[in-house]
Protein backbone atom coordinates (compact mmCIF):
# COMPACT_ATOMS: atom_id res chain seq x y z
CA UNK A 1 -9.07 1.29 14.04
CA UNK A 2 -6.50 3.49 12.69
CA UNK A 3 -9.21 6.33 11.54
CA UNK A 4 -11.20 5.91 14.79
CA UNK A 5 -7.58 6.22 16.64
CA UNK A 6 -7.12 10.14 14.72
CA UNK A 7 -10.84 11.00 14.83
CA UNK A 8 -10.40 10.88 19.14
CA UNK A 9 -7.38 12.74 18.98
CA UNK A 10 -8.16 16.57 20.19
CA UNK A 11 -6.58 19.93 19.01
CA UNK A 12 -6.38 21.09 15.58
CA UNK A 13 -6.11 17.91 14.19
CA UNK A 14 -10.22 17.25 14.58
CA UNK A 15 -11.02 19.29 11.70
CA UNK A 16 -8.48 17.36 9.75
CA UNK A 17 -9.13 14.05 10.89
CA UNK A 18 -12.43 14.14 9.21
CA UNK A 19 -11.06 13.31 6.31
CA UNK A 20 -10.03 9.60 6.93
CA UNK A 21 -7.31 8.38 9.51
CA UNK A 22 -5.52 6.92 7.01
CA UNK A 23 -5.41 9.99 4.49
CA UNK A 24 -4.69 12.47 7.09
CA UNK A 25 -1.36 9.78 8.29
CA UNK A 26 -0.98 9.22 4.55
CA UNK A 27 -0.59 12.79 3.80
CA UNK A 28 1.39 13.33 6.31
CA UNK A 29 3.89 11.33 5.79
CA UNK A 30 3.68 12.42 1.76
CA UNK A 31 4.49 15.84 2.73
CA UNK A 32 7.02 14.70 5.21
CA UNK A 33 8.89 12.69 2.53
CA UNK A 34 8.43 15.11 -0.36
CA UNK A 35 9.43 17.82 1.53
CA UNK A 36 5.86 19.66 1.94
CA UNK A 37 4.90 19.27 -1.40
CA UNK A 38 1.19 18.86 -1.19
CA UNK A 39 -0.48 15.75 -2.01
CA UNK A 40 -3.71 14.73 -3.41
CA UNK A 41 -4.86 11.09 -2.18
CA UNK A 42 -5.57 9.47 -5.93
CA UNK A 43 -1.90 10.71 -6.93
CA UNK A 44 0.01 9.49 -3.98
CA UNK A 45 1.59 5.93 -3.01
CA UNK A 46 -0.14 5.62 -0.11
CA UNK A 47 -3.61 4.99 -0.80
CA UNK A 48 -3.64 1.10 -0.69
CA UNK A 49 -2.15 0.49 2.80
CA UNK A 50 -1.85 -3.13 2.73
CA UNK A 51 -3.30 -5.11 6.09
CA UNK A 52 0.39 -5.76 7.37
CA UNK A 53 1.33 -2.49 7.19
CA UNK A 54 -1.90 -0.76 9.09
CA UNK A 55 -1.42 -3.12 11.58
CA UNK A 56 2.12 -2.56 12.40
CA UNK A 57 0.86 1.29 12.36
CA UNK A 58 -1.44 -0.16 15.10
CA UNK A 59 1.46 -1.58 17.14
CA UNK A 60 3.48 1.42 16.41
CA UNK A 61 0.36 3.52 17.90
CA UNK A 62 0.09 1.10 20.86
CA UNK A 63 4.17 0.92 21.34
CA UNK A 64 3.81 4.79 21.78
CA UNK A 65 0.80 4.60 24.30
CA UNK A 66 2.66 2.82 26.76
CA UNK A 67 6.72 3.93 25.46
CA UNK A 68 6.74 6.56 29.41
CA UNK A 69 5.38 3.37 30.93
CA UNK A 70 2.14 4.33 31.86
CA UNK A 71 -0.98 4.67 29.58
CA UNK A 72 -2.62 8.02 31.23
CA UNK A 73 -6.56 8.56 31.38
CA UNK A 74 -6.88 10.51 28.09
CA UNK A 75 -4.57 8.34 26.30
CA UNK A 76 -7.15 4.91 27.33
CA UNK A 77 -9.86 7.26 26.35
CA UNK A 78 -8.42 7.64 22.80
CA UNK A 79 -7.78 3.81 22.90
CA UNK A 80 -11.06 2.46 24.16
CA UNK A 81 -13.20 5.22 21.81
CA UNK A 82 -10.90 3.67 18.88
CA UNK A 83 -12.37 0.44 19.99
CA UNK A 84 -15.54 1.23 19.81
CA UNK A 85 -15.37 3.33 16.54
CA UNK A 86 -13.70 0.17 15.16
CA UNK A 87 -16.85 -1.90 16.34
CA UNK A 88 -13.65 -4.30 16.96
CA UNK A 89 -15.06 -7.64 18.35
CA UNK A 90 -13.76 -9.86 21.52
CA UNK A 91 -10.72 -10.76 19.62
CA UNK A 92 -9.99 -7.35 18.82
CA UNK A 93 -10.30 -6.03 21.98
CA UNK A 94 -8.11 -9.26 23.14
CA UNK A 95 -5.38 -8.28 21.37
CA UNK A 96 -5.44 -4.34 22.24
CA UNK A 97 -5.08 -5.83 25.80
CA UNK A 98 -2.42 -7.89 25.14
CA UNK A 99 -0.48 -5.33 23.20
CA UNK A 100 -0.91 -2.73 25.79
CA UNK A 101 0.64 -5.78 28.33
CA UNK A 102 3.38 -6.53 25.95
CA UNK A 103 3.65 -3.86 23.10
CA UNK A 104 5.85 -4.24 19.93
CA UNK A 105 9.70 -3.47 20.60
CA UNK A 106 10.75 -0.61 18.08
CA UNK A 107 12.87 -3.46 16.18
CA UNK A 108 9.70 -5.46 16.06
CA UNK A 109 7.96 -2.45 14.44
CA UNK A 110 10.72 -1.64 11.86
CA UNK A 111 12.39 -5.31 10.89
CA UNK A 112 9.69 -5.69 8.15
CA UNK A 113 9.45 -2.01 6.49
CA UNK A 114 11.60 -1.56 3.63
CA UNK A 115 9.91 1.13 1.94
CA UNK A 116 10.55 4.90 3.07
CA UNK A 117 7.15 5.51 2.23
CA UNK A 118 5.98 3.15 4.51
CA UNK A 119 8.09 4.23 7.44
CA UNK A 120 7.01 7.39 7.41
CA UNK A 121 3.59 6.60 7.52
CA UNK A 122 4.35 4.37 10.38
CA UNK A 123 6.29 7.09 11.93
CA UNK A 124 3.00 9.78 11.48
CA UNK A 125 0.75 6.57 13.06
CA UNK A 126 3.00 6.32 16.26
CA UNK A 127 3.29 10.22 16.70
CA UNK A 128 -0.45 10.57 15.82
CA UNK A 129 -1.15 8.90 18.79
CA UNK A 130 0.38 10.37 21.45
CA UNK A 131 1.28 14.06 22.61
CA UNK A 132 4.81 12.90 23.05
CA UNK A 133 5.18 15.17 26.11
CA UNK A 134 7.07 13.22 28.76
CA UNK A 135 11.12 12.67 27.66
CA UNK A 136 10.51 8.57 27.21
CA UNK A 137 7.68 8.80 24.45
CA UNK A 138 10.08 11.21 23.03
CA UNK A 139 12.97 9.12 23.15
CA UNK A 140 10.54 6.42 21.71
CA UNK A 141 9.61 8.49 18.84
CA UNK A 142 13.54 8.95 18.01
CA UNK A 143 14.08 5.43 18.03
CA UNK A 144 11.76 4.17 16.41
CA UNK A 145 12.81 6.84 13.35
CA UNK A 146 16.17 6.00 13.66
CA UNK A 147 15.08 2.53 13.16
CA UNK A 148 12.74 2.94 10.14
CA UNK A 149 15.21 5.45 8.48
CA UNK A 150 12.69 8.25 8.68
CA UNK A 151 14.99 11.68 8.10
CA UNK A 152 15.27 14.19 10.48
CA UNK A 153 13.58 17.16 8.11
CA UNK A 154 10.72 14.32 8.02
CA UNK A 155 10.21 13.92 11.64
CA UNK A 156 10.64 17.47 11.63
CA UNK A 157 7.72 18.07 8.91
CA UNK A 158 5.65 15.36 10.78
CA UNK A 159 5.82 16.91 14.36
CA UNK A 160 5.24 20.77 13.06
CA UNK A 161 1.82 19.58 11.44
CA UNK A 162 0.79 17.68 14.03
CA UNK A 163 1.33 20.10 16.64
CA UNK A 164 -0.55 22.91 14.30
């Protein structure tokens, strides 16, 4: 769900989403954390994402959706074409409803991540999937890298690429 998550997203990041939702977050964050060194996949840490991991990147992507309150039209698009890409079945689509009812608190999201590497691939996820334009998905994003430890020239990194 992850990958069909970043292949919906529009802008620049189509061309690069091609290459696998989880490489493009996974780079991300690699550059992020090494300071825009590049990264090739088979070198990096972040090629096994375990199951608990991508799906707190899920809930950190879902958290984000709904973080101004509201979950606009193109933001549900994204969602529900995820969905489908996914081929997620009725449970699946059960519990995308019932995290977009009651989504993960940021503490929920970052209690369990010890790893910097790990936050700031959770950090990429939740800023992958929104366009953080409205002050309280901002304010979300800040949080919930204040919470993971993610440093600022991180964020930084993160937000430049993504907005590329």
């Amino acid at each position: 769900m992850v990958d069909a998550l970043v292949r919906t997203r529009r802008s620049g990041l189509a061309a690069s989403a091609a290459l696998g939702g989880l490489a493009l977050i996974a780079g991300l964050a690699f550059r992020a954390v090494r300071g825009g060194e590049p990264a090739k996949a088979e070198n990096t840490p972040f090629t096994n994402v375990d199951e608990d991991e991508a799906r707190l990147m899920l809930r950190a992507m879902v958290a984000a959706t709904v973080a101004d309150g509201s979950v606009d039209a193109a933001e549900r698009r994204r969602l529900d074409e995820a969905v489908d890409a996914a081929g997620l079945d009725r449970d699946g689509r059960a519990w995308l409803e019932k995290e977009l009812a009651d989504p993960a608190s940021v503490d929920e999201i970052a209690d369990p991540v010890t790893d910097p590497e790990a936050a700031a691939r959770i950090y990429a996820a939740a800023r992958l999937a929104i366009d953080a334009d409205t002050l309280q998905e901002r304010q979300f994003l800040r949080m919930l890298a204040e919470a993971l430890d993610v440093p600022e020239e991180a964020r930084g990194r993160v937000d430049r690429e993504l907005a590329a």
